[in-house]
Protein backbone atom coordinates (compact mmCIF):
# COMPACT_ATOMS: atom_id res chain seq x y z
CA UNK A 1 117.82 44.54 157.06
CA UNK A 2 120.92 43.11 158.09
CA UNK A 3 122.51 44.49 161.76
CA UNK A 4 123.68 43.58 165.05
CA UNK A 5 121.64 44.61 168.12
CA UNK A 6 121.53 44.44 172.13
CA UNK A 7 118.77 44.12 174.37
CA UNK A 8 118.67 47.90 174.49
CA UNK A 9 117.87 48.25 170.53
CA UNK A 10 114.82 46.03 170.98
CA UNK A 11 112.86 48.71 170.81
CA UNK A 12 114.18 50.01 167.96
CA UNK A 13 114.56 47.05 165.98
CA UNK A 14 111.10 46.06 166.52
CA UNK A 15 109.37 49.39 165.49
CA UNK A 16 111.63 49.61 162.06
CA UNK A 17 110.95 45.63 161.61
CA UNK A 18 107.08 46.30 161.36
CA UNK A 19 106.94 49.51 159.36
CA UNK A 20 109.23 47.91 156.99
CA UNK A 21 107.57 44.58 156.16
CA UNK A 22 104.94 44.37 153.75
CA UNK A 23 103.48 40.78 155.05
CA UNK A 24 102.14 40.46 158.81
CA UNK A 25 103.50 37.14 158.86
CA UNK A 26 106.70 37.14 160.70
CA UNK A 27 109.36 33.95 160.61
CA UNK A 28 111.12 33.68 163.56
CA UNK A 29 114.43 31.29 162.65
CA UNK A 30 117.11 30.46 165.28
CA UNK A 31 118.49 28.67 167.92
CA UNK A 32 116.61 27.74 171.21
CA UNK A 33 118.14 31.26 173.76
CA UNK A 34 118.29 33.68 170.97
CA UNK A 35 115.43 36.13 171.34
CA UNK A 36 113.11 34.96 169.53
CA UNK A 37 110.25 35.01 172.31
CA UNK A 38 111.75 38.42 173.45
CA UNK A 39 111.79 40.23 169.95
CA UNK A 40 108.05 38.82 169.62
CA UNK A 41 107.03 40.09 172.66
CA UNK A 42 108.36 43.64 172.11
CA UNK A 43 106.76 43.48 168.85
CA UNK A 44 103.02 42.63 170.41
CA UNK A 45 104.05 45.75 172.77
CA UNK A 46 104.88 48.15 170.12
CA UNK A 47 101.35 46.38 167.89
CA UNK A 48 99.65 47.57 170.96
CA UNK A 49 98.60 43.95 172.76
CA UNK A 50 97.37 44.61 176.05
CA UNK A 51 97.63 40.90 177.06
CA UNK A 52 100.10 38.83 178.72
CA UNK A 53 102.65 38.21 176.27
CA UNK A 54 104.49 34.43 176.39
CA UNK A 55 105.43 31.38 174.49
CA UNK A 56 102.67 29.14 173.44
CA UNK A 57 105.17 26.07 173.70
CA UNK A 58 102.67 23.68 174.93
CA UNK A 59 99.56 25.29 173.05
CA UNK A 60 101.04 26.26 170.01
CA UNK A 61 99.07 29.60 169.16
CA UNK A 62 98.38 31.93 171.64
CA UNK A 63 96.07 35.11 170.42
CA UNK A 64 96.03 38.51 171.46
CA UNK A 65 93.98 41.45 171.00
CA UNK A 66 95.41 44.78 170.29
CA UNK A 67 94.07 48.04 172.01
CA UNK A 68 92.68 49.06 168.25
CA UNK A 69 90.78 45.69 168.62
CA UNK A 70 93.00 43.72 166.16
CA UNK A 71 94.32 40.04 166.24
CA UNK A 72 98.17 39.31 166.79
CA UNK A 73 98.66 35.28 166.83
CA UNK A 74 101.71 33.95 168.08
CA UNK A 75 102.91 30.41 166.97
CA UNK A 76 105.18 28.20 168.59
CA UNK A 77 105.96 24.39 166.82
CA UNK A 78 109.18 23.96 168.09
CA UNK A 79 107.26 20.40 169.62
CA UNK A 80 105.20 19.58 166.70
CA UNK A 81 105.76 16.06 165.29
CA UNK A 82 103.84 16.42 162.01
CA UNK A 83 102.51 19.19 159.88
CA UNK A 84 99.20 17.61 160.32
CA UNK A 85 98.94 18.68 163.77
CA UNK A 86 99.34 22.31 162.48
CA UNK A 87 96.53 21.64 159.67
CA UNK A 88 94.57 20.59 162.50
CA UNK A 89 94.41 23.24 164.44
CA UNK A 90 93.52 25.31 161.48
CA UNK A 91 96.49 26.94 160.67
CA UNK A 92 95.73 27.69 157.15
CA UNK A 93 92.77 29.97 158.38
CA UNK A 94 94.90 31.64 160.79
CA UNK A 95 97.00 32.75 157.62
CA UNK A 96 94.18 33.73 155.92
CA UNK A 97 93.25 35.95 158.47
CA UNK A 98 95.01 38.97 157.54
CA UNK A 99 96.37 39.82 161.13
CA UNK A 100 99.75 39.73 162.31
CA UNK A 101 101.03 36.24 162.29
CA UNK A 102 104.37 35.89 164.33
CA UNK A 103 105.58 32.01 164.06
CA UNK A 104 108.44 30.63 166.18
CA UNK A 105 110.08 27.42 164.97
CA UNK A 106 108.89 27.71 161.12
CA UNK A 107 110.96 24.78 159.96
CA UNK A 108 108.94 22.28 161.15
CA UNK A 109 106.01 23.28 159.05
CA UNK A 110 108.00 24.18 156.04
CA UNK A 111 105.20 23.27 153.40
CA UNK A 112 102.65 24.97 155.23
CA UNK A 113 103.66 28.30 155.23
CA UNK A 114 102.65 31.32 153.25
CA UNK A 115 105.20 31.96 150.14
CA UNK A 116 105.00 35.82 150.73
CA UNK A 117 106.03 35.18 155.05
CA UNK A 118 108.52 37.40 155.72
CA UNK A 119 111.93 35.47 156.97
CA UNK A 120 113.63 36.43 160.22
CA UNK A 121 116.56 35.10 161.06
CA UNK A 122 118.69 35.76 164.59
CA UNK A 123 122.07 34.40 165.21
CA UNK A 124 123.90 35.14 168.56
CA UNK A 125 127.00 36.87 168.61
CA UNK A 126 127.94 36.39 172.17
CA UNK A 127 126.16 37.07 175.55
CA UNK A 128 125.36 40.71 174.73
CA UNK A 129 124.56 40.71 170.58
CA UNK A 130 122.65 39.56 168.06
CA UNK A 131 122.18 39.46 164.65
CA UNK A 132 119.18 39.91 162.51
CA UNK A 133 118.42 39.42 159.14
CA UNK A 134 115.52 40.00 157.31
CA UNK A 135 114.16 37.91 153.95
């Protein structure tokens, strides 16, 4: 997939994104104000997460349950120093987990992640577009 969207094709962009991907873990590359965050919480809306949905800046994973009782983790390592502090908090198990794994800030633990993740990548456009593309 490779297409420009608005806020009002969230919805839309979300719901094709996870019937079209064959891994649950989800990439999320891109500057800091693109829509990451926002794309990843309509995602946990459309997955069915009944809790609040936010940024786990400071905790790095923040886990939700789904209304079908399934796991959605959310990652955030934009301030990770090392990859250790990811292999610390267990991040290889979290993987193994077979639940939807949606990981802001991936580049700073490239040689963690799965080879099989699924790449997002947003780019702004200007104040009302983006761009997606999907690896």
């Amino acid at each position: 997939m490779n297409k420009n969207y608005s806020l009002e094709d969230l919805s839309s962009i979300a719901s094709e994104l996870i019937s079209s991907v064959e891994n649950k873990t989800l990439l999320f590359y891109g500057q800091m104000g693109v829509g990451k965050t926002t794309l990843i919480k309509e995602i946990c809306k459309q997955l069915g997460v009944l809790d609040n949905i936010s940024s786990p800046t400071f905790s790095l994973v923040n886990e939700y349950q789904t209304s079908k009782t399934a796991k959605v983790f959310h990652f955030d390592f934009y301030r990770i120093e090392d990859e250790t502090e990811a292999l610390d908090m267990g991040i290889e198990e979290y993987f193994d987990y077979n639940a939807w794994c949606l990981v802001e800030w991936p580049e700073n633990i490239e040689n963690l992640l799965p080879l099989d993740a699924v790449e997002i990548h947003l780019t702004i456009l200007n104040d009302q577009q983006r761009n997606i593309q999907i690896k």
